[in-house]
PDB file of N, CA and C in Angstrom:
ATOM      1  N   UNK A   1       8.429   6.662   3.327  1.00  0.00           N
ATOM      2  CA  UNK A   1       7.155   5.959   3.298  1.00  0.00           C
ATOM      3  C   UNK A   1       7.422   4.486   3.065  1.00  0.00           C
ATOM      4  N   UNK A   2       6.577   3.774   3.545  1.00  0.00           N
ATOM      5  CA  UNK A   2       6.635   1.988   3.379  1.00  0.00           C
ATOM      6  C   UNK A   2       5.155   1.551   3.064  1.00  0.00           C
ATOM      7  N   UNK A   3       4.941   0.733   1.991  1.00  0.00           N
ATOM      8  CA  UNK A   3       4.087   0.169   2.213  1.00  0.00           C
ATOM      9  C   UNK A   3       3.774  -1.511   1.746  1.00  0.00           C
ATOM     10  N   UNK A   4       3.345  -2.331   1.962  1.00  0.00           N
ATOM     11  CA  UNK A   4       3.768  -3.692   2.335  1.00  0.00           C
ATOM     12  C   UNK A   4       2.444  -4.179   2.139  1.00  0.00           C
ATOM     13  N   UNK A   5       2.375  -4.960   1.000  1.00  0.00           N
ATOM     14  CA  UNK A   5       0.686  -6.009   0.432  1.00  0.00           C
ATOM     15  C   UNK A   5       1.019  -6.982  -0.251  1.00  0.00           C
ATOM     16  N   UNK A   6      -0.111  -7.917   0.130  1.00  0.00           N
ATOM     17  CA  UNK A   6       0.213  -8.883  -0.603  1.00  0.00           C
ATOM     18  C   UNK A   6       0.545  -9.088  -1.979  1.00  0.00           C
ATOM     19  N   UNK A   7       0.993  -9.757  -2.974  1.00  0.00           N
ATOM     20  CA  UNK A   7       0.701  -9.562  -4.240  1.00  0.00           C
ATOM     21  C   UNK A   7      -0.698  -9.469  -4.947  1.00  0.00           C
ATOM     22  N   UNK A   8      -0.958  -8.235  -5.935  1.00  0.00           N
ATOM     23  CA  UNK A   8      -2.390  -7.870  -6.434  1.00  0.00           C
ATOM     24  C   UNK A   8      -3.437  -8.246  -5.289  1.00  0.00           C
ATOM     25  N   UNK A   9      -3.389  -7.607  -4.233  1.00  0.00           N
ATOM     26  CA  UNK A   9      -3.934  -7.314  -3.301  1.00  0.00           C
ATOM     27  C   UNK A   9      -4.406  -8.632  -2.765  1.00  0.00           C
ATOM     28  N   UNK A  10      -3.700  -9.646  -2.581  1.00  0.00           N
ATOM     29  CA  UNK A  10      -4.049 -10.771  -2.151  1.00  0.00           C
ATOM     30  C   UNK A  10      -4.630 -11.594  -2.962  1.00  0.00           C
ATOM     31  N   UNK A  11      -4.946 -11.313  -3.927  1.00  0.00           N
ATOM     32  CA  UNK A  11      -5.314 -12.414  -5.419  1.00  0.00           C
ATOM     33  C   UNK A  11      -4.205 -13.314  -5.914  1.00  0.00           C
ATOM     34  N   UNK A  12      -2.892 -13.001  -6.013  1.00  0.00           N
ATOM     35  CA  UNK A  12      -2.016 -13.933  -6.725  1.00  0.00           C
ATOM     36  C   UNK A  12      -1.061 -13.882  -5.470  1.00  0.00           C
ATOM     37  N   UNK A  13      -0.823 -14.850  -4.895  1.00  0.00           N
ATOM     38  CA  UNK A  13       0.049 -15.838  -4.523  1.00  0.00           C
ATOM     39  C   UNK A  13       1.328 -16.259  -4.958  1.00  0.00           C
ATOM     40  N   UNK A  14       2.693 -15.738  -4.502  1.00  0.00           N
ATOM     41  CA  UNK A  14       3.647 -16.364  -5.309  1.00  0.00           C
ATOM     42  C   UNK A  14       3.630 -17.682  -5.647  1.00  0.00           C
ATOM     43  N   UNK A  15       3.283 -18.348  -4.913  1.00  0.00           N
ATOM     44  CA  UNK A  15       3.413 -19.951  -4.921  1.00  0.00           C
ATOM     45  C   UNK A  15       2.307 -20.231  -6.699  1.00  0.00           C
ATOM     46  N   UNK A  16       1.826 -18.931  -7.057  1.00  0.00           N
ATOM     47  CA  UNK A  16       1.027 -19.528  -7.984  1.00  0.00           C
ATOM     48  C   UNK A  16       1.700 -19.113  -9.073  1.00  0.00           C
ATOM     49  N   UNK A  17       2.656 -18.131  -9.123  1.00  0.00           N
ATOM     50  CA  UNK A  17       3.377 -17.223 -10.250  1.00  0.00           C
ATOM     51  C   UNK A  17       4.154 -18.750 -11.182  1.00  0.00           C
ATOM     52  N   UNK A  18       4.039 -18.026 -12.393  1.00  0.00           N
ATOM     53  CA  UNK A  18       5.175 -19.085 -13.410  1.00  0.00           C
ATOM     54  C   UNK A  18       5.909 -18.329 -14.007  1.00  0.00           C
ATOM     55  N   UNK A  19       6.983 -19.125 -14.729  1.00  0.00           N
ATOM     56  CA  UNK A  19       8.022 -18.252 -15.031  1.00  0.00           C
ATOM     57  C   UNK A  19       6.894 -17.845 -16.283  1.00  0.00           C
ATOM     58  N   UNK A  20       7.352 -16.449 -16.882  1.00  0.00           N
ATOM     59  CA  UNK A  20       7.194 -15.490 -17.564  1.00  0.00           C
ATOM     60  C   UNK A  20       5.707 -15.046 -17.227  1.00  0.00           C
ATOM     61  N   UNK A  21       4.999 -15.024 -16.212  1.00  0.00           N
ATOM     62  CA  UNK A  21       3.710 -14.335 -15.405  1.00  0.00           C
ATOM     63  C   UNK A  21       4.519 -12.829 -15.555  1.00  0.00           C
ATOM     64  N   UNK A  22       3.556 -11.723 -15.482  1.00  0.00           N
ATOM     65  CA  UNK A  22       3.711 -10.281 -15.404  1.00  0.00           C
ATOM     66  C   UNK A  22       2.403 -10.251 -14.526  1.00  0.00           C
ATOM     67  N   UNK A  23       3.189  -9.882 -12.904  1.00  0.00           N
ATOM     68  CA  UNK A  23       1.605  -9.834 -12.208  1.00  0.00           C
ATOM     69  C   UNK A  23       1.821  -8.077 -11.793  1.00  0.00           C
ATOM     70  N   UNK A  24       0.855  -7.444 -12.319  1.00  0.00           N
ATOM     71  CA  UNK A  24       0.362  -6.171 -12.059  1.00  0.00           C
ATOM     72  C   UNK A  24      -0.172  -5.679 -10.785  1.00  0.00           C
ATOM     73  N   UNK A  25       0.682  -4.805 -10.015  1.00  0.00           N
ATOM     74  CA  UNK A  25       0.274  -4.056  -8.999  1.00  0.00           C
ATOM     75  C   UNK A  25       0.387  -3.055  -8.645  1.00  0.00           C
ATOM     76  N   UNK A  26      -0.247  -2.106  -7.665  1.00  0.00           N
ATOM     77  CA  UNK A  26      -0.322  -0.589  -7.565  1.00  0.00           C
ATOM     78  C   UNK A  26      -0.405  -0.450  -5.932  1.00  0.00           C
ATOM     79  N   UNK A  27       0.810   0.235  -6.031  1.00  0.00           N
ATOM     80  CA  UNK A  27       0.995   0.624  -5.164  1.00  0.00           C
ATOM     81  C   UNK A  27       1.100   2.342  -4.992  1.00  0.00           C
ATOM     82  N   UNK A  28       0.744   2.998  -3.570  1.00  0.00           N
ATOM     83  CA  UNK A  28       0.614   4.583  -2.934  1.00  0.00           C
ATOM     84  C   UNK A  28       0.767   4.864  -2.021  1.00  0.00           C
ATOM     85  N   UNK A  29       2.560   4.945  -1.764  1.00  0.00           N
ATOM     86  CA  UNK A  29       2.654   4.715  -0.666  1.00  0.00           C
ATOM     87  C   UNK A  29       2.516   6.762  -0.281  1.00  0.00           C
ATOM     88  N   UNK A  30       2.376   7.265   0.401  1.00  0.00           N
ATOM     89  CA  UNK A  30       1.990   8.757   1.751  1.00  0.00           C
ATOM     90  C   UNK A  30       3.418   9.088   1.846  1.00  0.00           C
ATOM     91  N   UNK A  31       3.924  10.180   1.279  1.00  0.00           N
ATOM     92  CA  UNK A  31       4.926  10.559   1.976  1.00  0.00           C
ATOM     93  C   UNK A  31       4.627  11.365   2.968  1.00  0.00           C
ATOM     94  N   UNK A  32       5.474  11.872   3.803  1.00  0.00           N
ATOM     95  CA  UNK A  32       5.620  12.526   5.466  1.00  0.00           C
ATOM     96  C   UNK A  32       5.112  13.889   4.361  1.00  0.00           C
ATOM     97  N   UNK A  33       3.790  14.938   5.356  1.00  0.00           N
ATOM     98  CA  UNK A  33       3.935  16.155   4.959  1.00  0.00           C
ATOM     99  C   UNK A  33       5.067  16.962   4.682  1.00  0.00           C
ATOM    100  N   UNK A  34       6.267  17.024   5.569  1.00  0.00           N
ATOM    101  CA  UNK A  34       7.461  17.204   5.577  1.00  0.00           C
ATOM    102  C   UNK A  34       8.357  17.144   4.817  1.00  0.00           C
ATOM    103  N   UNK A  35       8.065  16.095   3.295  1.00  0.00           N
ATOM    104  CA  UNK A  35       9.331  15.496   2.785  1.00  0.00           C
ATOM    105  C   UNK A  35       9.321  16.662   1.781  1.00  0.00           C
ATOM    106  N   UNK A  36      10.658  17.071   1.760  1.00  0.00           N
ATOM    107  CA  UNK A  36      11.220  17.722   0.405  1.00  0.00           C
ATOM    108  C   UNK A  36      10.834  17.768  -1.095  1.00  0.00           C
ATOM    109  N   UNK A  37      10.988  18.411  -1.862  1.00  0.00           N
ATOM    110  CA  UNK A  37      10.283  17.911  -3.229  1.00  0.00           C
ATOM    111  C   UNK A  37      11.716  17.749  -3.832  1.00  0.00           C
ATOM    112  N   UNK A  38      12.002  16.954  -4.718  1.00  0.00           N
ATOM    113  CA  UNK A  38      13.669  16.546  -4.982  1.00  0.00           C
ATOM    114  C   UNK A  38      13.153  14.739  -5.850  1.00  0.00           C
ATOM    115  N   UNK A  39      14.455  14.457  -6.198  1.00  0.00           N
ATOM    116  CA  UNK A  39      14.342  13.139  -6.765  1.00  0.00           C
ATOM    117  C   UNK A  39      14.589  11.853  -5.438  1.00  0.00           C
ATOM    118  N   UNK A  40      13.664  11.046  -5.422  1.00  0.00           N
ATOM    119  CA  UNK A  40      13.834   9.840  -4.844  1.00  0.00           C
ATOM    120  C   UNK A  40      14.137   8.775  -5.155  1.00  0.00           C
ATOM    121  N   UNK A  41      14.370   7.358  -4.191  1.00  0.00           N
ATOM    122  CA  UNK A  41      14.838   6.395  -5.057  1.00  0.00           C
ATOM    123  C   UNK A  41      13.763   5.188  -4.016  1.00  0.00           C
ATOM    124  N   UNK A  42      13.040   4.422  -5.158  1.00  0.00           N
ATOM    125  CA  UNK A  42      12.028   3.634  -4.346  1.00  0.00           C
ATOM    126  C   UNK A  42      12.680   1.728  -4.636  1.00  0.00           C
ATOM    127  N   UNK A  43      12.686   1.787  -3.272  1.00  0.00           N
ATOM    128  CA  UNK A  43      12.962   0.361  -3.388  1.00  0.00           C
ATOM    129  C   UNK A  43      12.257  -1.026  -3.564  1.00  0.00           C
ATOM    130  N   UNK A  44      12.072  -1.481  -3.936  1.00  0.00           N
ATOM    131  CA  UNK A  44      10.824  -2.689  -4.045  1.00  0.00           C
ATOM    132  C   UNK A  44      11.715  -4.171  -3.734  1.00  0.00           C
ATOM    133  N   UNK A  45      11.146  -4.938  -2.919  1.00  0.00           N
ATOM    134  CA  UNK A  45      11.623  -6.582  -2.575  1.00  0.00           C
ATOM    135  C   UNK A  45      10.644  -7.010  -1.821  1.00  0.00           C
ATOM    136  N   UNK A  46      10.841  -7.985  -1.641  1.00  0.00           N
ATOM    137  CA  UNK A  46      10.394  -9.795  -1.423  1.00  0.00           C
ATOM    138  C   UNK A  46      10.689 -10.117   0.255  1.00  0.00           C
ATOM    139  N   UNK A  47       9.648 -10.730   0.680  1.00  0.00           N
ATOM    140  CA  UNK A  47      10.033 -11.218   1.980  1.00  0.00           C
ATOM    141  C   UNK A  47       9.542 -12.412   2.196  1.00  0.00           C
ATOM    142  N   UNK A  48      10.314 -13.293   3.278  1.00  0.00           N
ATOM    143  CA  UNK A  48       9.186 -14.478   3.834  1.00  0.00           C
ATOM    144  C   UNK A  48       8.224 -13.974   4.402  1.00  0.00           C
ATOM    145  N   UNK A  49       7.260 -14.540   4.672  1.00  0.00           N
ATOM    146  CA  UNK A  49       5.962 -13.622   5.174  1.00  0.00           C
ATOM    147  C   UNK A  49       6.418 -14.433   7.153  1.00  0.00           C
ATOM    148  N   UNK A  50       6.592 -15.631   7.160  1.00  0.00           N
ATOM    149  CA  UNK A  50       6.749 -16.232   8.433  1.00  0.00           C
ATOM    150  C   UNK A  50       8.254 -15.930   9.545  1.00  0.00           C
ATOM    151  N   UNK A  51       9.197 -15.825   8.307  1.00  0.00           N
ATOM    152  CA  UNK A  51      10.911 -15.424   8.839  1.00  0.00           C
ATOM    153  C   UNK A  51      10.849 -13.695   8.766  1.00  0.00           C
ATOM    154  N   UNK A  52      10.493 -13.221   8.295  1.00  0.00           N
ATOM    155  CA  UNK A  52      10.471 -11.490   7.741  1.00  0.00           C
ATOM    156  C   UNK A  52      11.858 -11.771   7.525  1.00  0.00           C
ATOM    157  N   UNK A  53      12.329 -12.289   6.882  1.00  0.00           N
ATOM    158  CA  UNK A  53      13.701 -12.424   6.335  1.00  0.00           C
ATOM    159  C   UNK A  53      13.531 -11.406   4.649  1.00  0.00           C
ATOM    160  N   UNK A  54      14.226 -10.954   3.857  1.00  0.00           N
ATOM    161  CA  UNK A  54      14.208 -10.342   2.854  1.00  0.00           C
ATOM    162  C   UNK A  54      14.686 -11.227   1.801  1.00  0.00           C
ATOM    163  N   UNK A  55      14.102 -11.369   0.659  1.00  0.00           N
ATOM    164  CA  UNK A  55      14.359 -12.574  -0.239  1.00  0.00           C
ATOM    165  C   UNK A  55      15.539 -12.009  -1.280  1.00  0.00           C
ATOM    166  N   UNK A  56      16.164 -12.898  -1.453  1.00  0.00           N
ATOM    167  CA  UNK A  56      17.049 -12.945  -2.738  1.00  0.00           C
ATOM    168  C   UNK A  56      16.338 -12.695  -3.949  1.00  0.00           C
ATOM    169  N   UNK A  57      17.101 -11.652  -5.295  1.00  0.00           N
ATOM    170  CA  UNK A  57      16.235 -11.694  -6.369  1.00  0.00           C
ATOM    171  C   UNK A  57      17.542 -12.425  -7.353  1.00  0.00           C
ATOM    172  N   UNK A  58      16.769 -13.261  -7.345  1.00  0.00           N
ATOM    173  CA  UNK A  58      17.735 -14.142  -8.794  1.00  0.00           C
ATOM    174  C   UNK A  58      18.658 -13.535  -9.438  1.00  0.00           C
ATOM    175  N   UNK A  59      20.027 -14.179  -9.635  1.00  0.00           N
ATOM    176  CA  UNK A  59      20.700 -13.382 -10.063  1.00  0.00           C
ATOM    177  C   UNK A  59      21.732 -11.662  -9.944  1.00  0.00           C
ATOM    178  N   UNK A  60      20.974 -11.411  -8.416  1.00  0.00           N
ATOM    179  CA  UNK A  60      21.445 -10.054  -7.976  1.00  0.00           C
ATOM    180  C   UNK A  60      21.945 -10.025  -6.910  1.00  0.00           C
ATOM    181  N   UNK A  61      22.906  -9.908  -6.585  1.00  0.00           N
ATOM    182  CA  UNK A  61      23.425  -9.689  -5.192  1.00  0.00           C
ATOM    183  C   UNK A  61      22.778  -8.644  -4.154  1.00  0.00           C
ATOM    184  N   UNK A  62      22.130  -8.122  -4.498  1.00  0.00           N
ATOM    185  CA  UNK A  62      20.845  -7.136  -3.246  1.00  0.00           C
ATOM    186  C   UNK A  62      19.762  -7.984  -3.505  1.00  0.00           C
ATOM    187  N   UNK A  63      18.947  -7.456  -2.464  1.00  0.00           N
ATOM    188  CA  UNK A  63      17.698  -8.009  -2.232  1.00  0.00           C
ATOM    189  C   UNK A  63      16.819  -7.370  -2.777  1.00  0.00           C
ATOM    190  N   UNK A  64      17.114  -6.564  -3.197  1.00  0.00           N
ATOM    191  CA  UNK A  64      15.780  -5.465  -3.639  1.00  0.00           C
ATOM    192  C   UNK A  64      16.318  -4.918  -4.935  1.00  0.00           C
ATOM    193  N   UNK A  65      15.233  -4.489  -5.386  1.00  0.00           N
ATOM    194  CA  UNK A  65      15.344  -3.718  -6.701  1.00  0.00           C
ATOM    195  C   UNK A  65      15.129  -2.233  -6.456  1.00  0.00           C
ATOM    196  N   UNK A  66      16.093  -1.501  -7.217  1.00  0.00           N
ATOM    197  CA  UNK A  66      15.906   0.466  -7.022  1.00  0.00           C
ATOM    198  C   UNK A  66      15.637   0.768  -8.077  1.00  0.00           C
ATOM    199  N   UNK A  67      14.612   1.718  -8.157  1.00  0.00           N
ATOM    200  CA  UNK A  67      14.061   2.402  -9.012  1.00  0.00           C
ATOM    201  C   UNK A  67      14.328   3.854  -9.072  1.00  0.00           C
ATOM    202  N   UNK A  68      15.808   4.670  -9.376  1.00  0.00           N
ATOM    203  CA  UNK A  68      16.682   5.945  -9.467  1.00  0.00           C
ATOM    204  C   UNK A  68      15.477   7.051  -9.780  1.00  0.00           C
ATOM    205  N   UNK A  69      15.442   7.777  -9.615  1.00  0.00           N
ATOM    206  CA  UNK A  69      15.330   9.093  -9.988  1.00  0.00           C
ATOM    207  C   UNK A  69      14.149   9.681  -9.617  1.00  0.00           C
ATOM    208  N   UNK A  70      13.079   9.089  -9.069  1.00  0.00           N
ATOM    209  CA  UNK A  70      11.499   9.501  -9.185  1.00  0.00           C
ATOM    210  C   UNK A  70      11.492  10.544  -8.003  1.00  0.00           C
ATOM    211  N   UNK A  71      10.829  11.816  -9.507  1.00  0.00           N
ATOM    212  CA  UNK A  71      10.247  12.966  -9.014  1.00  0.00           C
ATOM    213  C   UNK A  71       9.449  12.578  -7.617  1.00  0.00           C
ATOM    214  N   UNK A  72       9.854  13.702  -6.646  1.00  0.00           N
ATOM    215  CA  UNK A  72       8.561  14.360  -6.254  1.00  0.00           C
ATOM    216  C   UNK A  72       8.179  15.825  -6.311  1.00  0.00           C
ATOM    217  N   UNK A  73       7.589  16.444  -6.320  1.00  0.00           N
ATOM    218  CA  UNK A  73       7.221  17.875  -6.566  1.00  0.00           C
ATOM    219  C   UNK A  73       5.726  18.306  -5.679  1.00  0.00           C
ATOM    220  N   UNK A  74       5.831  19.532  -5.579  1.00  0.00           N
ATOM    221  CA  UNK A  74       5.141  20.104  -5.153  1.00  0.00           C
ATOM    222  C   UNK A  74       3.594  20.306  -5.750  1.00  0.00           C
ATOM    223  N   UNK A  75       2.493  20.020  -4.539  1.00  0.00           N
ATOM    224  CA  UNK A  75       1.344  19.985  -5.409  1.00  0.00           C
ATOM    225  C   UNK A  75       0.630  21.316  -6.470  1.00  0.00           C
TER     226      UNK A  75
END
């Protein structure tokens, strides 16, 4: 699954973020009827919106941040 929004649904603007901002968002992304129930790993990053280039996160040599282990299970 992918899903791709602006920050807080188009309310905050990186260009407006400061250092130590905590901007809150929610995301849901649909998995495929299909997908397995097992542990996943969700990736989250940054893009230019004009290059679709993938942004650097300070300090990290990937572009993205992983989030290990998240359940999915059966409804």
């Amino acid at each position: 699954a992918q899903q791709d929004n602006h920050p807080a649904l188009g309310t905050m603007a990186t260009s407006r973020w400061q250092p130590g901002d905590l901007i809150q968002d929610v995301y849901e992304p649909v998995l495929a009827d299909n997908a397995p129930p097992g542990e996943y790993r969700i990736l989250l990053g940054f893009y230019d919106l004009a290059s679709g280039q993938r942004l650097p996160l300070q300090g990290r040599s990937e572009k993205y941040f992983a989030l290990e282990g998240v359940r999915v299970q059966d409804d």
